[in-house]
N, C-alpha and C. Protein backbone atom coordinates (compact mmCIF):
# COMPACT_ATOMS: atom_id res chain seq x y z
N UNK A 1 -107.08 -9.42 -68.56
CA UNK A 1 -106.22 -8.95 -67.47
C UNK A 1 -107.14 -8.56 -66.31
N UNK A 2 -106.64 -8.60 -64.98
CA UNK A 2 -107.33 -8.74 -63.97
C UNK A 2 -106.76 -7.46 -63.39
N UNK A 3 -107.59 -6.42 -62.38
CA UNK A 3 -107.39 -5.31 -61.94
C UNK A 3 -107.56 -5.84 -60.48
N UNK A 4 -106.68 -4.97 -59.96
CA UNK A 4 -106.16 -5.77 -58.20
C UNK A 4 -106.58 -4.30 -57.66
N UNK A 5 -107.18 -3.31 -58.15
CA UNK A 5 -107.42 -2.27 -57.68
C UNK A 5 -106.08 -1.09 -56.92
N UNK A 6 -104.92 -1.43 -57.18
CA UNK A 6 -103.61 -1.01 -56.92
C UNK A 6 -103.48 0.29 -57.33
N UNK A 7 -103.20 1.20 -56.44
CA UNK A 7 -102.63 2.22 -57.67
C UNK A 7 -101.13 2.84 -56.91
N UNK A 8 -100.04 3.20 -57.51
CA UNK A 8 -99.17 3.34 -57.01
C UNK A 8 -98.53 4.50 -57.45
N UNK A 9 -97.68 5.43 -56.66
CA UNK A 9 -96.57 6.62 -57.20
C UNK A 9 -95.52 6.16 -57.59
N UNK A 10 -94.90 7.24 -59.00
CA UNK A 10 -93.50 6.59 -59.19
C UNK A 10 -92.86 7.36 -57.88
N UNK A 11 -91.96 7.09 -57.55
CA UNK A 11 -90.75 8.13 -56.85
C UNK A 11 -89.79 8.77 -57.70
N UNK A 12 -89.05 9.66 -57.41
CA UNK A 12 -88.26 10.94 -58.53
C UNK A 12 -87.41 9.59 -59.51
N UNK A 13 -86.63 8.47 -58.82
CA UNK A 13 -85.96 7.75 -59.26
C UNK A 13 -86.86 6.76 -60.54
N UNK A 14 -88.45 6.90 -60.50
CA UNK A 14 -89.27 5.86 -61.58
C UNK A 14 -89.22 4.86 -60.70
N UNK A 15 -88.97 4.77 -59.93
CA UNK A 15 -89.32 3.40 -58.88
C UNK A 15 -90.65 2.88 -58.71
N UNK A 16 -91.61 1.89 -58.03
CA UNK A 16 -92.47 1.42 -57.72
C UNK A 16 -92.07 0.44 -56.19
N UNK A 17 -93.12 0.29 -55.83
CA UNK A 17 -93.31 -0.50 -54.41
C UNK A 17 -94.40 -1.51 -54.61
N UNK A 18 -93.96 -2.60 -54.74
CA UNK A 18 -94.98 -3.73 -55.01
C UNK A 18 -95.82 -4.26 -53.51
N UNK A 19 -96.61 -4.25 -53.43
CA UNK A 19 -97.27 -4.50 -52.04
C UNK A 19 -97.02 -6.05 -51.06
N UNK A 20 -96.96 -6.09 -50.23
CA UNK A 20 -96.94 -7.85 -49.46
C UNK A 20 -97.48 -8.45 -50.33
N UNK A 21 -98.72 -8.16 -50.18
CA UNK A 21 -99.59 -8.95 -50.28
C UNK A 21 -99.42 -9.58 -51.73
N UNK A 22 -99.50 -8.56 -52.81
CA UNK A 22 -98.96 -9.05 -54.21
C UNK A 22 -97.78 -9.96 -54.15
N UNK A 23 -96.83 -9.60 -53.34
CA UNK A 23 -95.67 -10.35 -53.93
C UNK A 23 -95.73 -11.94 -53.05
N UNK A 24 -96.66 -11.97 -51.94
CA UNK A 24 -96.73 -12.96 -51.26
C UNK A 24 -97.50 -13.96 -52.35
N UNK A 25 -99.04 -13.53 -52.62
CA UNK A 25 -99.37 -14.29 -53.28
C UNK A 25 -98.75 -14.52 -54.85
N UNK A 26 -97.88 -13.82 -55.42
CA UNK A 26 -96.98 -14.54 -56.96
C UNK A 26 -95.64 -15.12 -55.97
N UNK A 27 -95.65 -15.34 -55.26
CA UNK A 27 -94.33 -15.97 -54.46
C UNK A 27 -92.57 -14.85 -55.16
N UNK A 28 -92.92 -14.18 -55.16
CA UNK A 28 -91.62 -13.28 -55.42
C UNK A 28 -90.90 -12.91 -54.05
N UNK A 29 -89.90 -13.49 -54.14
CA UNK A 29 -89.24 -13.04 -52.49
C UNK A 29 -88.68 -11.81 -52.76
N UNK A 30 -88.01 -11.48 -51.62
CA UNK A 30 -87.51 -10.28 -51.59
C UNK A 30 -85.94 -9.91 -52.20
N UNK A 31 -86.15 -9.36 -52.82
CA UNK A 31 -84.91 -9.08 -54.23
C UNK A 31 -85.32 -10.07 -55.39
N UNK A 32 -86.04 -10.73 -55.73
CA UNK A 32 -86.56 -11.60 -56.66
C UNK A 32 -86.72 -10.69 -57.81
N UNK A 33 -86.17 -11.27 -58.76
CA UNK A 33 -86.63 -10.77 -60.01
C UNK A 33 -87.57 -10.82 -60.95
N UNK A 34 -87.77 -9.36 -61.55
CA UNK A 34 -88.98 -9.24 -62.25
C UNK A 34 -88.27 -9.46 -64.00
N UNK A 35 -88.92 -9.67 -64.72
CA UNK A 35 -88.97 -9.32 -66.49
C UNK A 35 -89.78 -8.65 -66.68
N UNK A 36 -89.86 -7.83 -67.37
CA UNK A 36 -90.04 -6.66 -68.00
C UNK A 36 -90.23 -6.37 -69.47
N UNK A 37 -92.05 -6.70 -69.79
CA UNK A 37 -92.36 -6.87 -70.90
C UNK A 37 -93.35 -5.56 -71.23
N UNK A 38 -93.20 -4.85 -72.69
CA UNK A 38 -94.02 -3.87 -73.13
C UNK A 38 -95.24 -4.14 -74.35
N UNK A 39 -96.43 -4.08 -74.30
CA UNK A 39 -97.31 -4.54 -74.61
C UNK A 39 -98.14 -3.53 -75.44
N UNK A 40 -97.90 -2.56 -76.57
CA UNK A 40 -98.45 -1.74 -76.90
C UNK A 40 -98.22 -0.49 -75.63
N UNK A 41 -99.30 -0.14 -74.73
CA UNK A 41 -98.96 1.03 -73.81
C UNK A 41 -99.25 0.45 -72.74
N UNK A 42 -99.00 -0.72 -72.25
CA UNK A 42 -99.27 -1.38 -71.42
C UNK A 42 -97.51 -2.13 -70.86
N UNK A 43 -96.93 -2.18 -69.66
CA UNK A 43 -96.06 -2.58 -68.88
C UNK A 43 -96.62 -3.69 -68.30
N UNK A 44 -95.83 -4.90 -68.74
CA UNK A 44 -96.08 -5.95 -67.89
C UNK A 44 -94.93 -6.89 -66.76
N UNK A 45 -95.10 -6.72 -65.73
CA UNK A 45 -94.08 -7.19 -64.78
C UNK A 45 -94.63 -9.18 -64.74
N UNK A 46 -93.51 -9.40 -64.41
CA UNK A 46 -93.20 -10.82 -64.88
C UNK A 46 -92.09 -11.57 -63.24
N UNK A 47 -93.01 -12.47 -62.75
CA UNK A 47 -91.57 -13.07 -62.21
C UNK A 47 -90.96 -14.10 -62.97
N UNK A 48 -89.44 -13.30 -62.93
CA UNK A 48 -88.08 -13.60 -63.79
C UNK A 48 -88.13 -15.67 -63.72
N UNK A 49 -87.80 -16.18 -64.77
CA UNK A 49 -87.79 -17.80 -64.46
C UNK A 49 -86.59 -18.34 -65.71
N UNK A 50 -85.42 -18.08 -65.46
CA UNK A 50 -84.42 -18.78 -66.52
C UNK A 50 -84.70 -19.85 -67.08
N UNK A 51 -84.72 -19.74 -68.34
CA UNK A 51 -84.90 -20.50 -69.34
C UNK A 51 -83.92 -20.70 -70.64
N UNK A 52 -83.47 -21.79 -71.18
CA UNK A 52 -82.56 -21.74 -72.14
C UNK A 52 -82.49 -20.74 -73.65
N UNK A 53 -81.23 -20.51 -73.70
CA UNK A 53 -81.47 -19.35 -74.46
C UNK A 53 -81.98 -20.16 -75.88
N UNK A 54 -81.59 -21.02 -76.13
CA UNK A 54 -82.48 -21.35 -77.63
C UNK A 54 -83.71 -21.92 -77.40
N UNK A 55 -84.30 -22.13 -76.69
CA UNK A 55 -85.17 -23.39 -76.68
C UNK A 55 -86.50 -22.66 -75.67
N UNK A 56 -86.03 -22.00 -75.33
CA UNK A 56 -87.18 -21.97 -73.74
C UNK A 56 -87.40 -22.65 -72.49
N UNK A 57 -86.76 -23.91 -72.87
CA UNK A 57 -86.81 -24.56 -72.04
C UNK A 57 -86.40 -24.70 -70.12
N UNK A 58 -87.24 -25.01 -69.76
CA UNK A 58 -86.98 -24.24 -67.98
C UNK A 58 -86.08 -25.40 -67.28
N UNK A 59 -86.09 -26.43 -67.78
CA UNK A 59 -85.82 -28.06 -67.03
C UNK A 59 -84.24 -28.25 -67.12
N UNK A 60 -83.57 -28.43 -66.29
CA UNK A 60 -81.93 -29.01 -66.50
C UNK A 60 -81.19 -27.83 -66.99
N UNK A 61 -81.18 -26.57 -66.09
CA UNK A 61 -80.45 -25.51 -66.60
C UNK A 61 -78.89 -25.93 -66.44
N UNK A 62 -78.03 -25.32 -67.10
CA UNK A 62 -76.32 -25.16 -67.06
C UNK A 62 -76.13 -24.03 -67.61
N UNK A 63 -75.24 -22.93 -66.43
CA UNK A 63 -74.52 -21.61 -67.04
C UNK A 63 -73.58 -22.12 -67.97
N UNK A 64 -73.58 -21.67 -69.10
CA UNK A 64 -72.56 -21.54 -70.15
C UNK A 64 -72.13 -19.97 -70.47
N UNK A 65 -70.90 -19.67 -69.80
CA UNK A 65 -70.65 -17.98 -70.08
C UNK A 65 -71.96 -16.83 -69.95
N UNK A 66 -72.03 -17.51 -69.02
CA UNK A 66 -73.18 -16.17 -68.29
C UNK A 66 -74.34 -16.56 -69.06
N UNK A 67 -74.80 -17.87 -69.69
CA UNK A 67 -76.01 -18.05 -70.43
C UNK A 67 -76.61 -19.45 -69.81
N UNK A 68 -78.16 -19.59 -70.01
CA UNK A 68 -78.86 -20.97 -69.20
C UNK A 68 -78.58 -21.17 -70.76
N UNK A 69 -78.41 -22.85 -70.51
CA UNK A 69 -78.51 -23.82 -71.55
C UNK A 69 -79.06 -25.35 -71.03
N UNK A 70 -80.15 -25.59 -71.94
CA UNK A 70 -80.82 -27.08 -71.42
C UNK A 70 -79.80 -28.21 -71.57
N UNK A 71 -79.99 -29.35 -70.95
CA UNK A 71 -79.46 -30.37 -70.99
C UNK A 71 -79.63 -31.02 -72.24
N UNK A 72 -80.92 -30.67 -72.86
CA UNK A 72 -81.67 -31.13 -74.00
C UNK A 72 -80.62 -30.32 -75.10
N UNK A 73 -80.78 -29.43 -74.77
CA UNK A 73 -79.96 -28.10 -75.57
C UNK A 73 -78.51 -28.93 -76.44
N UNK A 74 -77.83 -28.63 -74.88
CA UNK A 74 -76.42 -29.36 -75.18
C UNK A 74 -76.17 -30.90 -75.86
N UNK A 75 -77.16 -32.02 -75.94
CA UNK A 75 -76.83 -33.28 -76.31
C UNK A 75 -77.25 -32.95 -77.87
N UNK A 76 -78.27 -32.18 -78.50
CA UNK A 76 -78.95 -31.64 -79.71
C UNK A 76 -77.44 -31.03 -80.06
N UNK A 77 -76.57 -30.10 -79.72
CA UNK A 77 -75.28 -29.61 -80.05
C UNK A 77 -74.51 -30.61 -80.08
N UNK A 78 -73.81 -30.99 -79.42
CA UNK A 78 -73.06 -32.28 -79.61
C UNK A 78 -73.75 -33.51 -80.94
N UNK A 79 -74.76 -33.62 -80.70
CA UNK A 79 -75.06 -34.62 -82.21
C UNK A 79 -74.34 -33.73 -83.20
N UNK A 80 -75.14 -32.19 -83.68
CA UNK A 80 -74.70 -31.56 -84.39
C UNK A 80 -73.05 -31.17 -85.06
N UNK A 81 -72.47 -31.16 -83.90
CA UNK A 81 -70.97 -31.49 -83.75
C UNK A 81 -70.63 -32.36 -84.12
N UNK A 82 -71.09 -33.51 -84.33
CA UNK A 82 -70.50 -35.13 -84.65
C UNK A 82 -69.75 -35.68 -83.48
N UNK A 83 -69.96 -34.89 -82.05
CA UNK A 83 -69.66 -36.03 -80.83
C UNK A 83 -70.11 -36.92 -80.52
N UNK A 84 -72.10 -37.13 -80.59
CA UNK A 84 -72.83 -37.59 -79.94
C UNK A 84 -73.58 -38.09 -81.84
N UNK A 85 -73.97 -39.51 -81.41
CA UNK A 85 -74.63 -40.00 -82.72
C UNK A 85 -76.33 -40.24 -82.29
């Protein structure tokens, strides 16, 4: 892990302020979302990148009831189904 020399206050709310410059260079726009991973005692911020919920997969998303599902995803279901041979 790489130290950017950052150091930051929470505010009363636990908030943080991510700097330009950080968010310029990970390309996080503004309201962009983070994920939010815990690592032993370590917090790791993440820019957010939908991916299918079974698979991982990032390529050919489709909302299904508020969920990403691959294209890959769905034709693998349908075989399973006996729609698709």
């Amino acid at each position: 892990m790489k130290s950017t020399g950052i150091v930051r206050k929470l505010d009363e709310l636990g908030r943080i302020t991510l700097p330009v410059e950080l968010r310029r260079t990970l390309d996080i726009e503004e309201r962009g979302q983070l994920e939010i991973f815990v690592e032993e005692d370590r917090i790791i911020l993440q820019k957010y990148e939908p991916t299918d919920i079974f698979t991982g997969e990032k390529n050919e998303l489709f909302d299904f009831c508020g969920k990403k599902v691959s294209k890959e995803t769905i034709i693998e279901l349908a075989k399973m189904a006996g729609i698709l041979d």
